[in-house]
Each structure stands twice: as structure tokens, then as C-alpha cells.
Protein backbone atom coordinates (compact mmCIF):
# COMPACT_ATOMS: atom_id res chain seq x y z
CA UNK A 1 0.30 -5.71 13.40
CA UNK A 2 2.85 -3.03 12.69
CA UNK A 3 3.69 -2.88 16.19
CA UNK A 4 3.79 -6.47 16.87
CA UNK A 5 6.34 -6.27 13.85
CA UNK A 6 8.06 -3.16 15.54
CA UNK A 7 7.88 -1.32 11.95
CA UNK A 8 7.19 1.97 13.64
CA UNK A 9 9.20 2.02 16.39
CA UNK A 10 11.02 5.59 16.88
CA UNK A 11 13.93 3.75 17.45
CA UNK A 12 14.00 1.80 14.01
CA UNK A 13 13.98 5.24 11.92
CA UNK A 14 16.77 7.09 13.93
CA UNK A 15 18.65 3.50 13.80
CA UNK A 16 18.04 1.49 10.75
CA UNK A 17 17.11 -1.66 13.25
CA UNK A 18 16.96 -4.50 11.26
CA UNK A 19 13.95 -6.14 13.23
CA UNK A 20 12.21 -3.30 12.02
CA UNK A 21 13.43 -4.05 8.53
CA UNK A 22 12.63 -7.54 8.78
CA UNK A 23 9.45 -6.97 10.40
CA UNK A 24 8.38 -4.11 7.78
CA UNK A 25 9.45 -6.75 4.68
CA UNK A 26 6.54 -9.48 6.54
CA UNK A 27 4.11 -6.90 7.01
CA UNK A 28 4.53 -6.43 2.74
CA UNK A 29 4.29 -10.00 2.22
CA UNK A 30 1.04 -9.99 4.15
CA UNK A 31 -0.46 -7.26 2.67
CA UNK A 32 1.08 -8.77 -1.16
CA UNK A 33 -1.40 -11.49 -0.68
CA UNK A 34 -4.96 -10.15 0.76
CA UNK A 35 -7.41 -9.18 -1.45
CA UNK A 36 -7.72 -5.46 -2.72
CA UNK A 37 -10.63 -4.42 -0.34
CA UNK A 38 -8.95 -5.64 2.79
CA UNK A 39 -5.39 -4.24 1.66
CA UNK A 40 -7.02 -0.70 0.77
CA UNK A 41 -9.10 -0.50 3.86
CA UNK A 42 -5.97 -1.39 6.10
CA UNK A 43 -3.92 1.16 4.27
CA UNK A 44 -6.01 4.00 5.09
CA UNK A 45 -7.35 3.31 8.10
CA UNK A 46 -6.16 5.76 10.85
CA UNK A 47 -5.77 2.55 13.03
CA UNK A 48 -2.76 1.18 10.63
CA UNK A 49 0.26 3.32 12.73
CA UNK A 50 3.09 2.59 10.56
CA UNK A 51 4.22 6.23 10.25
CA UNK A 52 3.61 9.91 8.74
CA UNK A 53 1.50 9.83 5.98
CA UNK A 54 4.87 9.83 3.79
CA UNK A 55 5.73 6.56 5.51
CA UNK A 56 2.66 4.94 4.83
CA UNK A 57 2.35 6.12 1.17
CA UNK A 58 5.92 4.40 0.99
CA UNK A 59 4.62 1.43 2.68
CA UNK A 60 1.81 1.11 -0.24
CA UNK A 61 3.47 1.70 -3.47
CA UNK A 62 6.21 -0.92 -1.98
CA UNK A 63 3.25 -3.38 -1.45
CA UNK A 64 1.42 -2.48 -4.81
CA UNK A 65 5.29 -3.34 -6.08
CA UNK A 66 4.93 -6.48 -4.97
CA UNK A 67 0.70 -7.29 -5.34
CA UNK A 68 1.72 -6.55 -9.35
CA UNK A 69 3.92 -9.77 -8.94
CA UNK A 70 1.21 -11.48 -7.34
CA UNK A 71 -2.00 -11.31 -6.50
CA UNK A 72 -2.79 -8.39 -9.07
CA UNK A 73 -1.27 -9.79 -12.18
CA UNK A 74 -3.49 -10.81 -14.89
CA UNK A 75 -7.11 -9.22 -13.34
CA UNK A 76 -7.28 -6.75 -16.03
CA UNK A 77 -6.87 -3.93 -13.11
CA UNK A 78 -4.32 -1.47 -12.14
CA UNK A 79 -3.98 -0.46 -8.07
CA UNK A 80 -2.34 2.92 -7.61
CA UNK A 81 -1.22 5.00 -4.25
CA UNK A 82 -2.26 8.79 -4.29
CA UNK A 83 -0.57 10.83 -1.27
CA UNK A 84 -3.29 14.17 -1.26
CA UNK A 85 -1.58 16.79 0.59
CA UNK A 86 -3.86 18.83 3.27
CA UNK A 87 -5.97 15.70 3.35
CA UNK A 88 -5.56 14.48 6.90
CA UNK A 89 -7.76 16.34 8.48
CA UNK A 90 -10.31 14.88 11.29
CA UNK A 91 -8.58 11.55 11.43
CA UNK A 92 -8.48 10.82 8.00
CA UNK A 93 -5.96 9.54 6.03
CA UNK A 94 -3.48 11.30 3.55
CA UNK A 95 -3.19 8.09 1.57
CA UNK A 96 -5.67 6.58 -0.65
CA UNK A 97 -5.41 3.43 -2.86
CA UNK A 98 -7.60 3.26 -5.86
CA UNK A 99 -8.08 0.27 -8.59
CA UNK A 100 -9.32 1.25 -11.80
CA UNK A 101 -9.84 -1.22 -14.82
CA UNK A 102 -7.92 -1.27 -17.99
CA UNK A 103 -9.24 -0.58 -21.17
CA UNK A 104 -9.14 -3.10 -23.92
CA UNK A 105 -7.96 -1.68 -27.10
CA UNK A 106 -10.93 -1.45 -29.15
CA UNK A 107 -10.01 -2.79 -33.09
CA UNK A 108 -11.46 -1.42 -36.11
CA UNK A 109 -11.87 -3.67 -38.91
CA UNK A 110 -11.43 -2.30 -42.53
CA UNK A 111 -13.20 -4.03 -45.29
């Protein structure tokens, strides 16, 4: 899909093209609306060629921007992007995306 979209074309980041901007803002809509499994497996899959592993840990916290908005309001979870440096090793992605639930405030009642 990032391809199709032309979002990493060597061209767009030496030029700025705008079908690569264009194309780069429908591949976050896309990935604003699938559910977290698919979005996290797509984001670190070595198969997802959107860029270095700066460019895809861009590419993430943008989208997690915009799943907050969406999709990810109001599930009592928070997604996060984590770039771990030295971590690409064997064809592994630098990027990971983690959910972790949030706490409810626990209350103490005084009698």
C-alpha cells in the first residue's frame, strides 16, 4: 500500500511531492480506522516499506495522533510508539507499538 500511495518514493523526500503527501495523509486515515492488532502488526512488519525506522516511527505516532480521535477514544487504553535503537537486527523492526490499559483511580472511603 505505501507504494501504491508513492509514500516512499526517493523522489518524494528529496522533493516534498505532494502525491506523496497526499498519498502518506490516506495511508493515516486507513490505518486511523483498523483495529489495534491489524494497525500494530502492519506497523512493524518488515513488509510495511514506508522508510528508515525514523520514518516509520513518525508514520505511527502521526497515526496514534489521529486513532486517539477515533477509533481509540473512550476504550479505557492508551497505544504508544517506542523507536528501540540497535533493534533492527535480522529483519526486525526498530518500531514497536504497545497498548496498555489505564488504571482506574481506586477511592477510599472515610467513615
Amino acid at each position: 500500500l505505501p507504494n501504491a500511495l508513492e509514500v516512499n518514493s526517493p523522489a518524494i523526500s528529496e522533493s516534498g511531492s505532494s502525491q506523496g503527501r497526499s498519498g502518506r495523509g490516506t495511508l493515516l486515515q486507513i490505518f486511523s480506522l483498523v483495529p489495534f492488532d491489524m494497525f500494530k502488526a502492519a506497523v512493524e512488519s518488515p513488509a510495511f516499506q514506508i522508510g528508515s525506522d525514523q520514518s516509520r516511527f513518525k508514520f505511527a505516532k502521526d497515526a496514534i495522533e489521529l486513532r486517539k480521535k477515533g477509533i481509540a477514544r473512550g476504550r479505557g487504553a492508551e497505544e504508544t510508539v517506542v523507536l528501540a535503537f540497535g533493534g533492527s537486527d535480522m529483519g526486525e523492526s526498530a518500531v514497536h507499538v504497545t497498548r496498555k490499559i489505564r488504571k482506574r483511580p481506586l477511592w477510599k472511603v472515610h467513615s
